[in-house]
Protein backbone atom coordinates (compact mmCIF):
# COMPACT_ATOMS: atom_id res chain seq x y z
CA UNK A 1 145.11 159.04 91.92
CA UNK A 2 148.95 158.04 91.95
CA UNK A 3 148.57 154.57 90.26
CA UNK A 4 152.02 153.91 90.18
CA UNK A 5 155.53 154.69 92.24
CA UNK A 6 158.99 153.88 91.77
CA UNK A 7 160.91 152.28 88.61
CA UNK A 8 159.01 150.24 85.97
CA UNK A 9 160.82 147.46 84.61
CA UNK A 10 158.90 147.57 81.45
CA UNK A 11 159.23 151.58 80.53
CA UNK A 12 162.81 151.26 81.85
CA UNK A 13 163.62 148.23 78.97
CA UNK A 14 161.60 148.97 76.12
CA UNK A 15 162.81 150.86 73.37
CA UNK A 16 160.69 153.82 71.98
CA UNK A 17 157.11 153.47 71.00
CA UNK A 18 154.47 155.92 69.08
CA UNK A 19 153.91 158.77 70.96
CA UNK A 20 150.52 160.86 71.04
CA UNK A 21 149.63 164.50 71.14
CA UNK A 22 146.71 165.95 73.69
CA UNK A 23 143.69 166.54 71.91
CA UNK A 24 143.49 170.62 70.51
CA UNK A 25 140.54 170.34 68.34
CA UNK A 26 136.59 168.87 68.23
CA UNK A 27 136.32 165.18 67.48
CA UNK A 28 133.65 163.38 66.54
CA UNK A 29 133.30 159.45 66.64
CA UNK A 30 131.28 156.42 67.19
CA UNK A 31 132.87 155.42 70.17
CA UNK A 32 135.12 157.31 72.82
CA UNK A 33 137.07 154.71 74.43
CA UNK A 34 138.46 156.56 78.05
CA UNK A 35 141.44 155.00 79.00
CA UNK A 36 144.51 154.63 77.27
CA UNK A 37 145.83 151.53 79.27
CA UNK A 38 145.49 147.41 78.38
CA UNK A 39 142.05 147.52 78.42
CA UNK A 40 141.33 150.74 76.57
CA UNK A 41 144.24 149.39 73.52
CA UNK A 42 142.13 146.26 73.57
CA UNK A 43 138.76 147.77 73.43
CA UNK A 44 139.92 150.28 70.72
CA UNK A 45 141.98 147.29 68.83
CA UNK A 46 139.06 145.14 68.36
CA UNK A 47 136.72 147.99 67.26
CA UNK A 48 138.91 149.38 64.80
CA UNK A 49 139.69 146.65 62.98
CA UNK A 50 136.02 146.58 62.22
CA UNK A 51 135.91 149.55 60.63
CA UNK A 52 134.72 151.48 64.02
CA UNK A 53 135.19 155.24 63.82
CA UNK A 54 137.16 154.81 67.59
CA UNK A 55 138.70 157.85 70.17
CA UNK A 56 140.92 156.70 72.67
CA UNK A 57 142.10 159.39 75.59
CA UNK A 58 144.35 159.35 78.50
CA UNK A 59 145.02 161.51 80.86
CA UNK A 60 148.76 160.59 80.95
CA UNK A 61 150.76 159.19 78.70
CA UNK A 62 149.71 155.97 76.94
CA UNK A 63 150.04 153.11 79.39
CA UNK A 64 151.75 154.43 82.20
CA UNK A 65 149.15 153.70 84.54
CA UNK A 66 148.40 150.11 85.75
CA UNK A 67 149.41 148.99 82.65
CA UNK A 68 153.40 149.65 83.42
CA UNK A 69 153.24 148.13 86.89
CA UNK A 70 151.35 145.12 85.63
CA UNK A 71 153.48 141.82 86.43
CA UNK A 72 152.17 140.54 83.02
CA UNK A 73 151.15 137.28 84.66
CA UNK A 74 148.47 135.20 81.90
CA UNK A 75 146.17 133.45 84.31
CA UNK A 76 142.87 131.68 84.13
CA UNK A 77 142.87 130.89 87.74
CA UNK A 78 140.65 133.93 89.26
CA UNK A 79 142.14 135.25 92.70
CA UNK A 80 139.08 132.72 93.90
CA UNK A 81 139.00 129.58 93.63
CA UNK A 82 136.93 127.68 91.21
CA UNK A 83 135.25 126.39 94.40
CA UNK A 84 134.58 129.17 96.18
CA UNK A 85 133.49 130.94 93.21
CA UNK A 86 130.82 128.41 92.43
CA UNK A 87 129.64 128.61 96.33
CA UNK A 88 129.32 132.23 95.37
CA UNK A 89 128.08 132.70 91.80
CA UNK A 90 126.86 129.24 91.51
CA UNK A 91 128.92 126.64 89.58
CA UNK A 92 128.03 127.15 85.77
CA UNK A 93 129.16 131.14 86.17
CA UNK A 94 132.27 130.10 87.98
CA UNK A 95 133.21 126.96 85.38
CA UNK A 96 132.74 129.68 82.33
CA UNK A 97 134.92 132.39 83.94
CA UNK A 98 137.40 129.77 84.39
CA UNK A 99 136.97 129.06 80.46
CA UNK A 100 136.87 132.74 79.42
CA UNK A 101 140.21 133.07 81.21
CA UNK A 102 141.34 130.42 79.17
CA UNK A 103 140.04 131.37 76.42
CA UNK A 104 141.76 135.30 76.26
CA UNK A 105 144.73 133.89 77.32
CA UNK A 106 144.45 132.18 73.16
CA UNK A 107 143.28 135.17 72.23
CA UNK A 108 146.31 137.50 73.18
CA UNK A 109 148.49 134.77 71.96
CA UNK A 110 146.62 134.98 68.74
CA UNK A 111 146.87 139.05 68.73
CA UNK A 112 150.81 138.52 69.72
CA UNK A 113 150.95 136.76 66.55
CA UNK A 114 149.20 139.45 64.01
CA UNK A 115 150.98 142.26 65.76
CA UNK A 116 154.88 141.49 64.25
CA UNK A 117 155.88 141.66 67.75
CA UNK A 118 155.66 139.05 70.42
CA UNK A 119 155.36 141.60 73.32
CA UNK A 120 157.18 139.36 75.26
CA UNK A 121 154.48 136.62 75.15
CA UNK A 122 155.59 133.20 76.44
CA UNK A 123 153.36 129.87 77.28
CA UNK A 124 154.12 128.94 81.27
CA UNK A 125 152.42 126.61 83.23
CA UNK A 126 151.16 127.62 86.35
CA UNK A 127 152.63 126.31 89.97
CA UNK A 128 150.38 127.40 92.60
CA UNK A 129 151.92 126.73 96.20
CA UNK A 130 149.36 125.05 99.18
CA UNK A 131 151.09 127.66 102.01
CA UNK A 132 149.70 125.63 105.06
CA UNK A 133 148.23 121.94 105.83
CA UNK A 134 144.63 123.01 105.37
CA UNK A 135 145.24 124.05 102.00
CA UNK A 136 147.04 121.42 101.03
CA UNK A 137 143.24 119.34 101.27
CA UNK A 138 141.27 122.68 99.80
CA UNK A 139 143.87 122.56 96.78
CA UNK A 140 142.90 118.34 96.39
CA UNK A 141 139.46 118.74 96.35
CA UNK A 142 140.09 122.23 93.67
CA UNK A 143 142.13 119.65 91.62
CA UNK A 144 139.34 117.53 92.04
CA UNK A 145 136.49 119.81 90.55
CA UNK A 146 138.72 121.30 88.03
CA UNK A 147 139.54 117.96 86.59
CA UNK A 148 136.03 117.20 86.65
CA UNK A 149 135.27 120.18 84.27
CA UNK A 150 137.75 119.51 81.90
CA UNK A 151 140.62 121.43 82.98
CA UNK A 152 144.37 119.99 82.56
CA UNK A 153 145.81 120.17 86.20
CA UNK A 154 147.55 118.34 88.26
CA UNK A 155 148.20 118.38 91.92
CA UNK A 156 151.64 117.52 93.06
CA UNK A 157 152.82 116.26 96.60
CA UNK A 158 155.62 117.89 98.28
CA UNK A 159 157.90 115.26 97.13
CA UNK A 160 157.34 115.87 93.70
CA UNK A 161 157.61 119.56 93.59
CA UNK A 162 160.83 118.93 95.09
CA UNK A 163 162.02 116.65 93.04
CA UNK A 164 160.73 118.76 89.38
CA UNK A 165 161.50 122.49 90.97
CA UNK A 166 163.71 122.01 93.87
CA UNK A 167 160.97 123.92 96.63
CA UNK A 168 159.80 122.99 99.68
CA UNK A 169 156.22 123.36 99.37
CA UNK A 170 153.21 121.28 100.97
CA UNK A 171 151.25 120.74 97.96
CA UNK A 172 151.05 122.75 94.65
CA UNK A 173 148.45 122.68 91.79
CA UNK A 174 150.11 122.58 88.26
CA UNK A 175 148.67 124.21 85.09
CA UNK A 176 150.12 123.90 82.00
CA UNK A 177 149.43 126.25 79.23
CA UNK A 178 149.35 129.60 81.24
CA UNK A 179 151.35 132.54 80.24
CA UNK A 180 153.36 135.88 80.48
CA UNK A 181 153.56 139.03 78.39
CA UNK A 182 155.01 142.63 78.59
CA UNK A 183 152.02 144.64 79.19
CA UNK A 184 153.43 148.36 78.72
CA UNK A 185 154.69 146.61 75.33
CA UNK A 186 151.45 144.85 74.44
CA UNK A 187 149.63 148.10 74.84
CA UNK A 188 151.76 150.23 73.01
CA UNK A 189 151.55 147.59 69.98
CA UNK A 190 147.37 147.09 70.21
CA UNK A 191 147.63 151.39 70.08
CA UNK A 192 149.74 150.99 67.14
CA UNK A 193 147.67 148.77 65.09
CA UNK A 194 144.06 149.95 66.10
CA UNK A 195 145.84 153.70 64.56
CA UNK A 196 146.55 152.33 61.59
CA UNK A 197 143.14 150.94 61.29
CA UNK A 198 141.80 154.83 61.36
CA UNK A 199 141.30 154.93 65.35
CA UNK A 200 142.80 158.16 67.08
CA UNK A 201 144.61 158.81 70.33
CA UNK A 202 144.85 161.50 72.70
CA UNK A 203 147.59 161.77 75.52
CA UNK A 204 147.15 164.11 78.16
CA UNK A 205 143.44 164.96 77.96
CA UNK A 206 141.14 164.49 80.41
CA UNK A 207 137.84 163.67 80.09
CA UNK A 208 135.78 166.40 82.83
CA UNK A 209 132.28 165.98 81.81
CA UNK A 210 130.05 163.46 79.64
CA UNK A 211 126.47 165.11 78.89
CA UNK A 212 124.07 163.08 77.03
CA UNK A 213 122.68 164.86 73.85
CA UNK A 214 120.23 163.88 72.11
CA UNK A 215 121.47 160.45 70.96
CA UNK A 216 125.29 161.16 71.39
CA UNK A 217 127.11 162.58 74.17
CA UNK A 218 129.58 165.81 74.12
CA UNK A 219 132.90 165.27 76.12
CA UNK A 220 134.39 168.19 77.91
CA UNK A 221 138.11 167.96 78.66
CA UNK A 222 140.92 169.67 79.88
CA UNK A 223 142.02 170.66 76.58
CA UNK A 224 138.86 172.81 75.96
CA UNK A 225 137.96 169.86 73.19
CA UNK A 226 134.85 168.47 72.43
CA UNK A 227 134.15 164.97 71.25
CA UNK A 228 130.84 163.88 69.77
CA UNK A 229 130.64 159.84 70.20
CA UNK A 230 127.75 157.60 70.27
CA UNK A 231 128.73 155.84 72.71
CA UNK A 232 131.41 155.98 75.76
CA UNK A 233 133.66 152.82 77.00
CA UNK A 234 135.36 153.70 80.43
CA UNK A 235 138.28 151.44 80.66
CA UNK A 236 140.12 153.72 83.32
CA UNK A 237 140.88 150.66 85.60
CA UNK A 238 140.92 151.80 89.14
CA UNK A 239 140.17 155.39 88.47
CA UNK A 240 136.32 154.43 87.58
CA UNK A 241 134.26 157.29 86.69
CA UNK A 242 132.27 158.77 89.15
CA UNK A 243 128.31 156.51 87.63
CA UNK A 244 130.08 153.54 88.98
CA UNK A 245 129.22 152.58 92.74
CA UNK A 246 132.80 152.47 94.69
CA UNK A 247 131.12 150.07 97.34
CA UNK A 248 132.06 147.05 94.03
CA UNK A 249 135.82 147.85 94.73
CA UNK A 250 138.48 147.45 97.21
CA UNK A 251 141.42 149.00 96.35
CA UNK A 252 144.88 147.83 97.35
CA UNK A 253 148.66 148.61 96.80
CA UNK A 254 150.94 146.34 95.59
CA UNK A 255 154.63 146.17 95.23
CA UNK A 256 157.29 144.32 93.03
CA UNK A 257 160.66 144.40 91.48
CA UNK A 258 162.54 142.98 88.94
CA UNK A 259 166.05 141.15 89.67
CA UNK A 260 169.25 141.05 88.24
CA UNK A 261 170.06 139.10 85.52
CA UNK A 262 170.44 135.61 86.63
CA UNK A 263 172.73 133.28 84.74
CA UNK A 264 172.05 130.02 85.97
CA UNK A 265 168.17 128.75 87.48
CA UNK A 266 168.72 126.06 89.20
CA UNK A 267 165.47 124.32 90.55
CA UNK A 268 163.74 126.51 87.67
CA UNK A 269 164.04 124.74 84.38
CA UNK A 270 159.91 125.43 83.41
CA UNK A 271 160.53 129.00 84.71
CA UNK A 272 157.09 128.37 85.41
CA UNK A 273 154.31 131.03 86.87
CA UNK A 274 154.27 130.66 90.95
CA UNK A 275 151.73 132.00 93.43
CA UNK A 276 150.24 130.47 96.96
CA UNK A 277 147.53 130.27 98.79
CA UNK A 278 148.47 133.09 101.80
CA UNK A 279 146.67 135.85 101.22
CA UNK A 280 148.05 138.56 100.51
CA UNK A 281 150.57 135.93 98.06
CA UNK A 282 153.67 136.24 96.58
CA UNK A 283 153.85 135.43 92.81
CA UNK A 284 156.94 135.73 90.63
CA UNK A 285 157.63 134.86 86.44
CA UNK A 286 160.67 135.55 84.83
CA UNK A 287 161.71 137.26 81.88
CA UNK A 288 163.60 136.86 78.42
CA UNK A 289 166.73 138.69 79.75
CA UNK A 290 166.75 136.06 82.53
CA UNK A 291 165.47 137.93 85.28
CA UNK A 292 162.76 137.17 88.39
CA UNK A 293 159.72 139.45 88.25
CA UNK A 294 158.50 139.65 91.79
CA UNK A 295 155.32 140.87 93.36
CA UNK A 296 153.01 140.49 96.69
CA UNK A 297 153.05 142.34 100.31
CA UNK A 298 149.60 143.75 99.23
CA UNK A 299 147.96 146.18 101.68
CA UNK A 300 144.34 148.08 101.69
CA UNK A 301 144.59 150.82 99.56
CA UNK A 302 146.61 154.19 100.96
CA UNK A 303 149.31 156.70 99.54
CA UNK A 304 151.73 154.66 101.63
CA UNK A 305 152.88 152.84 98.56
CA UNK A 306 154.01 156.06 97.37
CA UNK A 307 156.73 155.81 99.84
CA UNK A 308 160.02 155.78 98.54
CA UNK A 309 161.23 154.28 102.37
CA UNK A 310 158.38 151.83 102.16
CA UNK A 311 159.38 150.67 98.37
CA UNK A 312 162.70 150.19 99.97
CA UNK A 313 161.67 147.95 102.16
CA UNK A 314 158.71 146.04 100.80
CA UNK A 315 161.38 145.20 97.88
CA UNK A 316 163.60 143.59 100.09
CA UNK A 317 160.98 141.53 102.38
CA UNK A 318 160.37 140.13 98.01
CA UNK A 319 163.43 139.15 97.50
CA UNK A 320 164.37 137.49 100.92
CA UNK A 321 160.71 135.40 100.28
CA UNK A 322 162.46 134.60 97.06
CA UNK A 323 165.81 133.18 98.50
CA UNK A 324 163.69 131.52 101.22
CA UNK A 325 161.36 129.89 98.64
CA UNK A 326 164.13 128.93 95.88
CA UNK A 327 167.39 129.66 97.06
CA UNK A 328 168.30 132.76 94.98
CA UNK A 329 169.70 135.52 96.24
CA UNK A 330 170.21 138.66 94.14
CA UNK A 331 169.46 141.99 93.98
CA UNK A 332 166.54 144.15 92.82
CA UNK A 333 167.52 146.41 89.48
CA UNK A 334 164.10 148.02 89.58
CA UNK A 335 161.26 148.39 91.85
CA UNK A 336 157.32 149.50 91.97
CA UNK A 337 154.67 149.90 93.48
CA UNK A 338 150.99 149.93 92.08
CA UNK A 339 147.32 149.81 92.81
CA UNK A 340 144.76 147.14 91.81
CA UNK A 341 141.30 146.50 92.79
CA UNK A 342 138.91 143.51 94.23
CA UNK A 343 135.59 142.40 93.86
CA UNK A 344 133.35 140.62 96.24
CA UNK A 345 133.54 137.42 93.95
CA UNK A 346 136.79 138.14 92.40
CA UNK A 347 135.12 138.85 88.84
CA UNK A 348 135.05 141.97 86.99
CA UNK A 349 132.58 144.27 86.24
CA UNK A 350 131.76 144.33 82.26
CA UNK A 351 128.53 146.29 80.91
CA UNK A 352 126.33 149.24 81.30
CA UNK A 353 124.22 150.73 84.13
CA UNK A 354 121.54 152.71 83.46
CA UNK A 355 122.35 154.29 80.19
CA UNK A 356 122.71 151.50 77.76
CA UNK A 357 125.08 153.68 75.60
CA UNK A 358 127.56 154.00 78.46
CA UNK A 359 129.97 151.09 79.04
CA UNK A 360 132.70 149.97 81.61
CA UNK A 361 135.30 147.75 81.40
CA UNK A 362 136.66 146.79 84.53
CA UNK A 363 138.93 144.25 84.94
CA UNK A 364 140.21 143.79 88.55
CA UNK A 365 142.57 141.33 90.93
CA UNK A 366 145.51 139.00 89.63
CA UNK A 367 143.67 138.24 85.74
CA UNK A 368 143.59 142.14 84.67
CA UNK A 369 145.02 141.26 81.26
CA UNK A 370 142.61 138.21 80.70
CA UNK A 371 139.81 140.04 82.12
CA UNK A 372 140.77 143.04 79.81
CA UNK A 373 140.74 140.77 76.95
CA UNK A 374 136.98 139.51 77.67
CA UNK A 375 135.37 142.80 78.04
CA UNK A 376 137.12 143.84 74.81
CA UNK A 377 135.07 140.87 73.26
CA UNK A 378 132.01 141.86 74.87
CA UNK A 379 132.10 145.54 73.52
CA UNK A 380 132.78 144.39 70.83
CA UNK A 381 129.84 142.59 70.22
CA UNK A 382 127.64 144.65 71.70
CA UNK A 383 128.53 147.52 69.26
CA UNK A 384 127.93 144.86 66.21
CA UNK A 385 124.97 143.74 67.63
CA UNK A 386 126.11 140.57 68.10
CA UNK A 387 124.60 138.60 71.47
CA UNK A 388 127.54 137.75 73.60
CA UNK A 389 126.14 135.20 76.12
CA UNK A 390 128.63 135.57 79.03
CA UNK A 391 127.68 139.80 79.27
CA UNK A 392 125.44 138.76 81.89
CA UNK A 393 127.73 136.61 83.86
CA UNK A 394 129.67 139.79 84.70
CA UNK A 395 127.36 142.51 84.24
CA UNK A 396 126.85 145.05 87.23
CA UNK A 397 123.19 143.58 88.07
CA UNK A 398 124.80 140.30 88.32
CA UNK A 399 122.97 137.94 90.57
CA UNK A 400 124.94 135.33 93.30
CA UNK A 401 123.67 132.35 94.52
């Protein structure tokens, strides 16, 4: 699968990072991590640093998948609603995802901050737009519950979001304490410093067959390389290996772009995260060099997105929402397209299936990063043998209320 189309802001403005070699001899190790994106660095980040004897492969080149055409939005707001997520999974399972969200959100900051770069981490709050009447009174009564749990979030009327951030919106909840990062960046560091803890990585080698022997498993790949491991994490995102039922997963295609440098913001002075309520929604951040990041027009999952015509066009349908939601008008510098996945309850899929020594970590929708972040805790502790108590809150035999 094409996961990605067009020009990547991120690979286009970062300077050069470690580069890997594909895999020309036998490996053995205690874990072979599959996937050489955000989630796989993670994964292979945590476990190293613990003295875990850790493989890492990708079949391209280190985080050029998903991870380059992530927006690098830092949310603890699920695609669903804390409400409808609690009419779903009941409301304890949807009140701890919210927290976990939280939660990784302080843990990247607090990986940002041990990995001498800041990977363009910033704190934002959060401005999420009430697109129509209706959910102007859905995004009270979310303020409502969320307050009730101990979140910090306000809801603000139309007059005050135009008077803090010059839009005209209906409504709009505000959460403080959100964030933004470089993803392509982040990954490339977490590679970086789970290497020097002794963990190795493999470019361009693909993993074709996992047979279980005995109490390890031999890994066939393109390469003509074997690797002995213990144990297998697949943290290939949307390209989930074949043991995992598709029916979990809808995928879709996204598309966004990255502005011009923009000298002067105007009604922006938080520069603060924005989505809405329409679904599919438009979202947009900013970045250092004082650009708009934005994304939306998401579609069910076809090869249309890679469509150089249909970039074109998707791009500019972004950036006239942009002029029609704050005034600017610019130009696009660089422009994407990816693909992302859903769940039925907007949570991911962390755990094992049958084979207890076979993991996935898949973190799907709007919170890939976060979500990335908790199933690199959860493997984590698994492999220690340390009981995590949210593994069942988004393991595959998950139940819903």
């Amino acid at each position: 699968m094409d996961l990605r189309t067009g020009e990547s802001y991120w690979i286009a403005t970062n300077g050069p990072f470690a580069t890997y070699t594909a895999l020309h001899h036998d490996e053995t190790c205690d874990i072979a991590v599959i996937g050489g994106g955000v989630t796989g660095a993670l994964t292979a980040h945590a476990l190293a640093r613990d003295g875990v004897n850790v493989v890492v492969l990708d079949r391209r080149r280190a985080a050029t998948g998903s991870s380059a055409a992530s927006t690098g939005l830092l949310l603890y707001d699920t695609d669903t609603s804390l409400a409808e997520l609690a009419r779903t999974v009941g409301l304890h399972t949807a009140v701890r995802s919210y927290r976990l969200g939280r939660e990784a959100i302080d843990h990247v900051e607090r990986i940002v901050g041990a990995l001498g770069d800041d990977c363009g981490f910033a704190r934002r709050p959060g401005l999420y737009l009430a697109s129509s009447q209706r959910d102007v009174r859905a995004l009270q009564d979310e303020h409502a519950l969320r307050r009730a749990h101990g979140f910090d979030v306000d809801f603000l009327s139309d007059s005050q979001i135009k008077e803090r951030f010059a839009i005209d919106a209906l409504g709009a909840l505000y959460t403080p304490n959100e964030g933004e990062i470089d993803c392509y960046r982040f990954t490339h560091r977490l590679l970086s410093a789970a290497t020097a803890a002794g963990a190795r990585v493999y470019d361009e080698t693909a993993v074709l067959t996992t047979d279980r022997v005995g109490t390890s498993f031999e890994l066939k790949t393109n390469t003509e390389s074997v690797i002995r491991a213990r144990r297998i994490v697949w943290a290939t995102g949307y390209e989930t290996a074949n043991s995992v039922d598709a029916q979990l997963i809808d995928l879709n295609s996204t598309w966004a772009c990255a502005t011009e440098a923009i000298d002067h913001w105007g009604g922006w002075p938080e520069r603060c995260l924005l989505w809405e309520t329409a679904r599919p929604y438009f979202y947009l951040r900013t970045t250092a060099d004082g650009r708009f990041v934005i994304g939306g027009e998401d579609s069910p999952f076809s090869r249309r997105h890679q469509s150089r015509r249909l970039l074109q066009k998707k791009t500019q349908t972004l950036l006239d929402r942009l002029r029609e939601l704050i005034g600017v008008d610019t130009a696009a510098t660089f422009s994407w397209a990816g693909v992302f996945g859903e769940t039925r309850d907007g949570l991911p899929y962390i755990g094992h299936g049958e084979d207890p020594d076979v993991w996935h970590a898949l973190g799907y929708g709007g919170n890939g990063i976060t979500f990335s972040m908790i199933a690199a805790r959860i493997i984590h502790d698994a492999w220690l043998g340390v009981a995590n108590p949210d593994l069942n809150l988004l393991s595959f035999d998950r139940t819903q209320d």
